[in-house]
Protein backbone atom coordinates (compact mmCIF):
# COMPACT_ATOMS: atom_id res chain seq x y z
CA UNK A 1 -6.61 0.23 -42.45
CA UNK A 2 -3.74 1.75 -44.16
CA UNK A 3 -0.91 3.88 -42.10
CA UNK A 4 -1.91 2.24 -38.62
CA UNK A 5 0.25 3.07 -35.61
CA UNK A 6 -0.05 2.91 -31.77
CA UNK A 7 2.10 4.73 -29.58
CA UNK A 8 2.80 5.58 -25.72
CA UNK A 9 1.09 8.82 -25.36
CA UNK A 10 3.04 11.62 -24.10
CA UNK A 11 0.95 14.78 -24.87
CA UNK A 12 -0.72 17.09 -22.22
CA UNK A 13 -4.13 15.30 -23.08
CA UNK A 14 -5.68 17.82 -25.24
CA UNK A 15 -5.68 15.07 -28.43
CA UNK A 16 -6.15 12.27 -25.77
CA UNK A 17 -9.52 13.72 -24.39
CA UNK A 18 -10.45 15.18 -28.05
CA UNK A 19 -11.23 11.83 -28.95
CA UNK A 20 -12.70 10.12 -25.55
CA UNK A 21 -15.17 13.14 -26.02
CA UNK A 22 -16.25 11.98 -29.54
CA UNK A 23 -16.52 8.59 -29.17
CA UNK A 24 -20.53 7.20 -27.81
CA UNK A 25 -19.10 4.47 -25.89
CA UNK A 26 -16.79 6.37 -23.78
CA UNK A 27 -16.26 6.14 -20.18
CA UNK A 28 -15.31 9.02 -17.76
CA UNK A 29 -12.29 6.88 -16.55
CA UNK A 30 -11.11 7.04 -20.24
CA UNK A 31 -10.72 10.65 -19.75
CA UNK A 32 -6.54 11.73 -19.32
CA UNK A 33 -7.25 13.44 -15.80
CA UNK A 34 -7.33 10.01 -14.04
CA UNK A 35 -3.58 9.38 -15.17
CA UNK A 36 -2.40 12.54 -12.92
CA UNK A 37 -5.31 11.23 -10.27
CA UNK A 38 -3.78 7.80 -10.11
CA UNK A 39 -0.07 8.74 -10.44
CA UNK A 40 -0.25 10.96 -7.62
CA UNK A 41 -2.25 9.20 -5.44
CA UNK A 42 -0.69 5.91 -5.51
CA UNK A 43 2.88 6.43 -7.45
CA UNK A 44 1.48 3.59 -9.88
CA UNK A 45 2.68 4.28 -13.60
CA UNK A 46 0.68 4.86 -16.59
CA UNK A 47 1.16 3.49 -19.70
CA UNK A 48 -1.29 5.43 -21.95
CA UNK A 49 -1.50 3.71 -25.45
CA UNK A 50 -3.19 5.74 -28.39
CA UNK A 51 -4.02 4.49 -31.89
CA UNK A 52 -3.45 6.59 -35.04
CA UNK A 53 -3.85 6.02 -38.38
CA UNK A 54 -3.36 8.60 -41.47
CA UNK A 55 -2.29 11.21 -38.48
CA UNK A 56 -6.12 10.50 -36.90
CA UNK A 57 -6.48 9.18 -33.48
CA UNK A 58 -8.89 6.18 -33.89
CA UNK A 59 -8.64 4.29 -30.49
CA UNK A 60 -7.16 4.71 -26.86
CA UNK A 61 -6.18 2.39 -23.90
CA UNK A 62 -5.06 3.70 -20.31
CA UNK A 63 -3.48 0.99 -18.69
CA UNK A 64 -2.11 1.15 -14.87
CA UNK A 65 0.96 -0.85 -14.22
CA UNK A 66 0.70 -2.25 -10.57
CA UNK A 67 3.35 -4.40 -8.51
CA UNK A 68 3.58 -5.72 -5.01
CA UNK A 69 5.19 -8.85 -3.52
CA UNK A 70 1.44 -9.53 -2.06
CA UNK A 71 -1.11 -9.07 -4.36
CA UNK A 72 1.40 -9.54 -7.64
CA UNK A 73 2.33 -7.83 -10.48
CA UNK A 74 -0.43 -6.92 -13.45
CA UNK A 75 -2.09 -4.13 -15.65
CA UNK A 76 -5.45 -2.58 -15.17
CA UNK A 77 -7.75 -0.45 -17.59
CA UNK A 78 -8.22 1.23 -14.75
CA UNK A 79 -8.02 0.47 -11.16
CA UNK A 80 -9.83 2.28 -8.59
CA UNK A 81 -12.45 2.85 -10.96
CA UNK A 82 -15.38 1.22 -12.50
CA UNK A 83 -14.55 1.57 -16.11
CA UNK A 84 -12.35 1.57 -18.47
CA UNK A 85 -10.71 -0.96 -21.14
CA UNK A 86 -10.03 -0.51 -25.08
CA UNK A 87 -12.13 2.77 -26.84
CA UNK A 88 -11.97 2.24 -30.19
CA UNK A 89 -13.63 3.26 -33.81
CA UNK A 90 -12.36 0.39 -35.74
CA UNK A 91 -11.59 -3.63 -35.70
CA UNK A 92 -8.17 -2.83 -36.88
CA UNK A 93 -7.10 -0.26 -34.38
CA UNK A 94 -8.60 -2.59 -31.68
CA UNK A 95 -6.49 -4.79 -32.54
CA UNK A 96 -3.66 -2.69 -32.19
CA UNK A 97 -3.74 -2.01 -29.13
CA UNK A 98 -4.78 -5.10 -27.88
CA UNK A 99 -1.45 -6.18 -29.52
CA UNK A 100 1.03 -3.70 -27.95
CA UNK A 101 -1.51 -3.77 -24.40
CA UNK A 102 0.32 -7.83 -24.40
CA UNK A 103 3.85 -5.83 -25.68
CA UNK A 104 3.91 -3.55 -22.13
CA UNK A 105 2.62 -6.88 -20.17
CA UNK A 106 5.56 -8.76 -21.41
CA UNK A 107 7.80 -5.46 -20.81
CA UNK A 108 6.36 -4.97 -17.41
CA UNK A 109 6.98 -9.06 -16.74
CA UNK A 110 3.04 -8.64 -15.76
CA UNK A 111 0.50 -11.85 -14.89
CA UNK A 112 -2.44 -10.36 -16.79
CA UNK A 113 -3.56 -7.28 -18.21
CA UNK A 114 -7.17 -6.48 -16.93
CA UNK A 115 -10.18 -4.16 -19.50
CA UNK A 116 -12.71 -3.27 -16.89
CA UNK A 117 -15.22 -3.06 -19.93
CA UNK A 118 -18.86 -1.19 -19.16
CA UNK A 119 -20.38 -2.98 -22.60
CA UNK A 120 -19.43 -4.54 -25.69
CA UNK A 121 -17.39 -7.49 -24.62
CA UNK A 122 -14.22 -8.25 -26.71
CA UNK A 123 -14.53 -11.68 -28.54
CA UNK A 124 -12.17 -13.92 -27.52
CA UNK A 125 -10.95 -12.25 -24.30
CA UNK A 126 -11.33 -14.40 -21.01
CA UNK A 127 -13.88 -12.40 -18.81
CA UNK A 128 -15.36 -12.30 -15.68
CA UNK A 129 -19.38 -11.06 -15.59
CA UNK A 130 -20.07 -11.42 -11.32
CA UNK A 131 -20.26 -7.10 -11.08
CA UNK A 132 -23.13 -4.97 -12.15
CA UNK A 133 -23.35 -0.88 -12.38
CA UNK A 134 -26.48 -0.27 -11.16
CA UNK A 135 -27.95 2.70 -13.03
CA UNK A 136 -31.12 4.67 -12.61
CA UNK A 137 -32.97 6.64 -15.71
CA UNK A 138 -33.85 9.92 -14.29
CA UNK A 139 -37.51 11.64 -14.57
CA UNK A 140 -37.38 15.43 -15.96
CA UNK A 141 -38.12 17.04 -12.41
CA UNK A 142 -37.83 15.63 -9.12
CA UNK A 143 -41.91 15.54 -8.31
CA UNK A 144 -42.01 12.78 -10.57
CA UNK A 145 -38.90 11.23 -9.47
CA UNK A 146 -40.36 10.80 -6.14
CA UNK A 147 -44.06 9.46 -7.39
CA UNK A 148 -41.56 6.55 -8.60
CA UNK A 149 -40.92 5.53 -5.56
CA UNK A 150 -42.28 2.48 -3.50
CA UNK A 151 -44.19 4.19 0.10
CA UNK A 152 -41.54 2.41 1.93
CA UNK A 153 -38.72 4.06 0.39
CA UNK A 154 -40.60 7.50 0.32
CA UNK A 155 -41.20 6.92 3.95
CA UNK A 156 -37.56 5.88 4.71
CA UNK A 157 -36.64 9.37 3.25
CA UNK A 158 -39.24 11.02 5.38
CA UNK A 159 -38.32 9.43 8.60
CA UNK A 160 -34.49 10.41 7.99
CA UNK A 161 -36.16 14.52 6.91
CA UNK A 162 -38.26 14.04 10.51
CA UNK A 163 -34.66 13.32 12.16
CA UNK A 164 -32.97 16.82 12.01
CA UNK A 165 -30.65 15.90 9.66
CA UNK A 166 -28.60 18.35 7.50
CA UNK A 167 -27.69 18.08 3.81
CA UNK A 168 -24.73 20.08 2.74
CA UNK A 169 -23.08 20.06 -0.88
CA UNK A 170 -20.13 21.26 -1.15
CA UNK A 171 -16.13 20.51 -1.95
CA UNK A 172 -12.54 20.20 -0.18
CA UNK A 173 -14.64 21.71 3.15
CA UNK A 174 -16.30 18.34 3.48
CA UNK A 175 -14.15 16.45 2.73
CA UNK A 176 -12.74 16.23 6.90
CA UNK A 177 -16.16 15.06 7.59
CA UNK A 178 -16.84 12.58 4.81
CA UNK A 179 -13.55 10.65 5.20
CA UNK A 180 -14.09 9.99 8.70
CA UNK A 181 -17.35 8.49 8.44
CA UNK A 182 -15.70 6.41 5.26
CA UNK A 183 -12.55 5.18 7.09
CA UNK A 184 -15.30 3.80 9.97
CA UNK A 185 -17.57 2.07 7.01
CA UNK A 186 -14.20 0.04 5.21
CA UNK A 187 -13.12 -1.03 8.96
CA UNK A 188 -16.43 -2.41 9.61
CA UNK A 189 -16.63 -3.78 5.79
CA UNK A 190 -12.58 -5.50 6.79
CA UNK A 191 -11.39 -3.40 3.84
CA UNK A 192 -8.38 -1.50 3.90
CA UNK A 193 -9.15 2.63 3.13
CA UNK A 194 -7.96 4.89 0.97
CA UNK A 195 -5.26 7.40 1.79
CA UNK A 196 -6.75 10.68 2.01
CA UNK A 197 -5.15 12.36 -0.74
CA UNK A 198 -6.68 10.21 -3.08
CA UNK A 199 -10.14 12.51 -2.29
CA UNK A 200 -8.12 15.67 -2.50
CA UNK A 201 -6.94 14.59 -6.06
CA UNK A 202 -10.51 13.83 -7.12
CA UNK A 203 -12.34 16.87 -5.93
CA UNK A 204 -9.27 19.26 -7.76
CA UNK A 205 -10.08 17.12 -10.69
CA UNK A 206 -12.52 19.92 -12.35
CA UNK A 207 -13.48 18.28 -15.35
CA UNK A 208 -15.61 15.59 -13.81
CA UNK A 209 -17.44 18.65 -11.57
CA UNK A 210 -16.96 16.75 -8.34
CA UNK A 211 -18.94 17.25 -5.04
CA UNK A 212 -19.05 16.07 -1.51
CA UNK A 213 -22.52 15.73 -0.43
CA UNK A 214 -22.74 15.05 3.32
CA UNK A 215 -25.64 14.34 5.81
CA UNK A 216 -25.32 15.69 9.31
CA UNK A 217 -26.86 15.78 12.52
CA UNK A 218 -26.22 17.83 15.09
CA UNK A 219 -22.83 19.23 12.95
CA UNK A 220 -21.39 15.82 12.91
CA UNK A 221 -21.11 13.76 9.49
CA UNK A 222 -22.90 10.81 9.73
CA UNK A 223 -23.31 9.85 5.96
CA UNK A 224 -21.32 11.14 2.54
CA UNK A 225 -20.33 10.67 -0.85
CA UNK A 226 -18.71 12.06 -3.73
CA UNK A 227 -20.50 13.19 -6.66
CA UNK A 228 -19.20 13.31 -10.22
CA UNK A 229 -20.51 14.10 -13.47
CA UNK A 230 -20.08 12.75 -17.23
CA UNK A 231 -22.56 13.68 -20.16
CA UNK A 232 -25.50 13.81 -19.02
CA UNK A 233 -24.83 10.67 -16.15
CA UNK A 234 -23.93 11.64 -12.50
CA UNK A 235 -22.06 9.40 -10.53
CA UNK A 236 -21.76 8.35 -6.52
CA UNK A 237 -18.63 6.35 -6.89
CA UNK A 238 -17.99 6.97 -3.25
CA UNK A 239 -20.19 6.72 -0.57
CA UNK A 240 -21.13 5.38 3.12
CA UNK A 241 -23.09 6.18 5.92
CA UNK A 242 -22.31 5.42 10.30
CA UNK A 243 -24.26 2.79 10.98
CA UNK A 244 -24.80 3.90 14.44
CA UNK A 245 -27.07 6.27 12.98
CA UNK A 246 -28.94 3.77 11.17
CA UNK A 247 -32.61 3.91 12.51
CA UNK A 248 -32.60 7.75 10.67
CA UNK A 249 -31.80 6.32 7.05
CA UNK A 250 -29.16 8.37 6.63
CA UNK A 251 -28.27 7.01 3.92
CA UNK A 252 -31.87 7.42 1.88
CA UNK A 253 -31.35 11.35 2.67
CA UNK A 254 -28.24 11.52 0.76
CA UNK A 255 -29.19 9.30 -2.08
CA UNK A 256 -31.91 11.15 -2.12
CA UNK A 257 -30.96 14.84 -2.00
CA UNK A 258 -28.31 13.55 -4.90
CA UNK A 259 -30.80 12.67 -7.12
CA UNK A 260 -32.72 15.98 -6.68
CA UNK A 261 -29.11 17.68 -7.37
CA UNK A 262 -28.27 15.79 -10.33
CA UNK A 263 -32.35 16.12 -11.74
CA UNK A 264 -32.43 20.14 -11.37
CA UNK A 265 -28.72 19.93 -13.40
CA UNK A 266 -29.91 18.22 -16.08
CA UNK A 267 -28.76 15.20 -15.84
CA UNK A 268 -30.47 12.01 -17.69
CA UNK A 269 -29.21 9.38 -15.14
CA UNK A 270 -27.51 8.64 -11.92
CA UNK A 271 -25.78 5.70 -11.65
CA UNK A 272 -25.10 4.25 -7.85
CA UNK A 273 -21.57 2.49 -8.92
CA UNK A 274 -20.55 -0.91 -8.85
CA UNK A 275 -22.30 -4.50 -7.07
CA UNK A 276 -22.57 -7.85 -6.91
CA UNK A 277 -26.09 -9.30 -7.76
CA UNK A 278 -28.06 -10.38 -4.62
CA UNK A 279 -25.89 -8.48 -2.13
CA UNK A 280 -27.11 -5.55 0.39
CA UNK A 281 -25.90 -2.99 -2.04
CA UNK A 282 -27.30 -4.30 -4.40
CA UNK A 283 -30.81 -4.34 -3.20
CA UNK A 284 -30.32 -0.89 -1.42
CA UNK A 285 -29.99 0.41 -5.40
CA UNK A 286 -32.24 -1.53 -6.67
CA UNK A 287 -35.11 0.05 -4.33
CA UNK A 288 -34.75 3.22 -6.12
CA UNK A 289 -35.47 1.87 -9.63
CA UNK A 290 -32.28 1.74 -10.27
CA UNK A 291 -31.25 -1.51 -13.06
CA UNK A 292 -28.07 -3.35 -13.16
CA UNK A 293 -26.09 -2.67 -16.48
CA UNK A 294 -23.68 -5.77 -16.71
CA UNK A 295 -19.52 -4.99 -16.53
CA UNK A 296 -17.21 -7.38 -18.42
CA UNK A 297 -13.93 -7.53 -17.21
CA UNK A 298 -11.45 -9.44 -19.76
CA UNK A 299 -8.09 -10.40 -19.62
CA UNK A 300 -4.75 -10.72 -21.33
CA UNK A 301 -3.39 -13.67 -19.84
CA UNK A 302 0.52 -14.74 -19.97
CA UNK A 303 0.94 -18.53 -20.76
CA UNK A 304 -0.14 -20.28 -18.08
CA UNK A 305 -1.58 -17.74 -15.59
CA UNK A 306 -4.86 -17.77 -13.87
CA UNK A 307 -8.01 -15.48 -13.85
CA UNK A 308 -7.50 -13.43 -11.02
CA UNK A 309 -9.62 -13.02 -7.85
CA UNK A 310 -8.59 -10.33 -5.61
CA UNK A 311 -11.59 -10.09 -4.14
CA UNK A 312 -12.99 -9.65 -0.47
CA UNK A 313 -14.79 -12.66 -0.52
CA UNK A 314 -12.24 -14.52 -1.86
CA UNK A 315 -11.91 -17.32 1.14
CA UNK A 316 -8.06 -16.95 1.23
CA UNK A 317 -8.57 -13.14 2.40
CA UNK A 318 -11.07 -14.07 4.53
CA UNK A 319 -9.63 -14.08 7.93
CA UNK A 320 -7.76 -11.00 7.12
CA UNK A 321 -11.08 -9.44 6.53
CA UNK A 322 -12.28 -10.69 9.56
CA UNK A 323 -9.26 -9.52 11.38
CA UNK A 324 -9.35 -6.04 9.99
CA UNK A 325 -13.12 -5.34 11.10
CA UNK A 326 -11.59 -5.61 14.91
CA UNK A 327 -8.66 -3.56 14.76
CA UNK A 328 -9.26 0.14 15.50
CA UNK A 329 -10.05 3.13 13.54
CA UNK A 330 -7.51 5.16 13.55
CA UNK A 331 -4.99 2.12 13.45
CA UNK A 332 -6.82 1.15 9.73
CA UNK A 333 -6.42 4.67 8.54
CA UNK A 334 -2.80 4.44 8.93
CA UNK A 335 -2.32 1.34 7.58
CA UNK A 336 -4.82 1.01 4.85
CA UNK A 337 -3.35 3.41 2.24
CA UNK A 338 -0.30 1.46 2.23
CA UNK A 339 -2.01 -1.95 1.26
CA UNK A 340 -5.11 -0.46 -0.57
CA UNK A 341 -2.70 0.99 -3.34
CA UNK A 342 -2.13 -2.80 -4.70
CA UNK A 343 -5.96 -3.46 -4.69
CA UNK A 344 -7.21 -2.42 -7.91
């Protein structure tokens, strides 16, 4: 291809976005909104790569620079997020980026350079396949949605309806409510939380239409999640229910009440975010109908360095998991943010 060029994007997004709208296999995390979501949240620094050739935009790569003296210092298409990696129209341009993608890992003195790809694995990438996206095709109207449904999950449903619990959609006036009863799910999972802010920078992200969907009983939260919308797919990145509150399936009620949302908006699918095949979530997704679409996550490696595996069950983080589930609430919420920022 004649004229090809990559650069370090620097426009307000308009050109950026033009093209992440045209292309089929775009993600919502390719979209330029995250950058300001990301930046903000966790002071991390973009490097937004964009290929052009004969003045047309053919291919785009956000890539998240992160560095700490405990977790190390790497690249990520994107953290925090599902999906991401290199959106392209042609070999050539893939290429490209790929190329200058290595350039700011070298600038950047970074271990690795991670593509959180949804489909379409790069050839000759190292890549790690353990995740799924579980993802559930959605019937026109919710009647039939529901005669898809085993009798036990119907009657999980109707035992948490039986319960006096509350559904309430909404935005920033949940968002109190639903970050409580998240902070108490990561202590009890030994993962560190998410700074606030981070949800107040989502929900003002308007382009993605996001929503906090909350269960209550007796005006307390006891299960949420954020809802977000791309094409014609909704989204629950975000969500987790008090497992005091257990024996009322909280948790099927706002899975539930989302998919009725997203079905009477038109949407053509719901997909329940990221798992590992096997696990608790996993199953809990599955129940619904819901079918794991495989994630490939590949790597630009520097000479010599590792795959990475900052991951929970990774056996050297294990007793710091196990130490985090005992220390109190409020004690994780003020330390979390600080460490989560380096997780990607």
């Amino acid at each position: 291809m004649s004229g090809l060029s990559v650069e370090l994007y620097g426009g307000d997004g308009t050109e950026w976005d033009a093209f992440v709208a045209s292309h089929p296999a775009s993600t919502s995390y390719h979209r330029y909104l995250w950058r300001k979501v990301v930046e903000e949240s966790f002071g991390h620094r973009g490097y937004y790569l964009l290929a052009r050739s004969g003045g047309r935009t053919v291919g785009v790569l956000p890539i998240i620079h992160m560095k700490s003296r405990l977790f190390g210092n790497f690249l990520v298409s994107v953290p925090f997020f599902n999906y991401g990696g290199v959106l392209c129209s042609d070999p050539a341009g893939r290429s490209a980026l790929l190329k200058e993608g290595g350039r700011v890992m070298a600038e950047c003195d970074a271990s690795y350079l991670e593509l959180r790809h949804l489909a379409d694995p790069l050839p000759g990438l190292a890549t790690r396949s353990h995740k799924v996206t579980m993802v559930l095709d959605l019937a026109p109207d919710s009647e039939s949605q529901w005669g898809r449904f085993s009798p036990k999950l119907r009657n999980q449903v109707r035992k948490a309806q039986k319960s006096g619990l509350e559904v309430m959609v909404g935005g920033a006036e949940l968002l109190d409510g639903f970050y409580r009863v998240f902070c108490r799910n990561m202590r009890d999972l030994g993962t560190p939380v998410y700074g606030r802010e981070f949800f107040e920078n989502v929900l003002h992200a308007r382009e993605v239409d996001p929503r906090v969907i909350s269960v209550l009983r007796g005006g307390e939260t006891i299960a949420s999640g954020i809802m977000t919308r791309f094409r014609d797919r909704v989204e629950v990145p975000w969500a987790s229910s008090n497992r005091d509150f257990r024996e009322c399936c909280p948790n099927n009620m706002l899975y539930w009440e989302a998919i009725r949302l997203a079905i009477g908006e038109g949407a053509h699918s719901f997909d329940f975010g990221r798992s590992t095949p096997g696990e608790g979530t996993y199953l809990f997704k599955k129940q619904w109908g819901a079918e794991p679409v495989p994630l490939y996550w590949q790597y630009l490696l520097r000479p010599g360095a590792e795959l990475p595996d900052l991951n929970p069950a990774n056996p050297k983080f294990r007793l710091a998991v196990q130490g985090w589930r005992r220390l109190p609430v409020a004690l994780t919420r003020l330390l979390g943010p600080a460490i989560v920022r380096n997780i990607p």
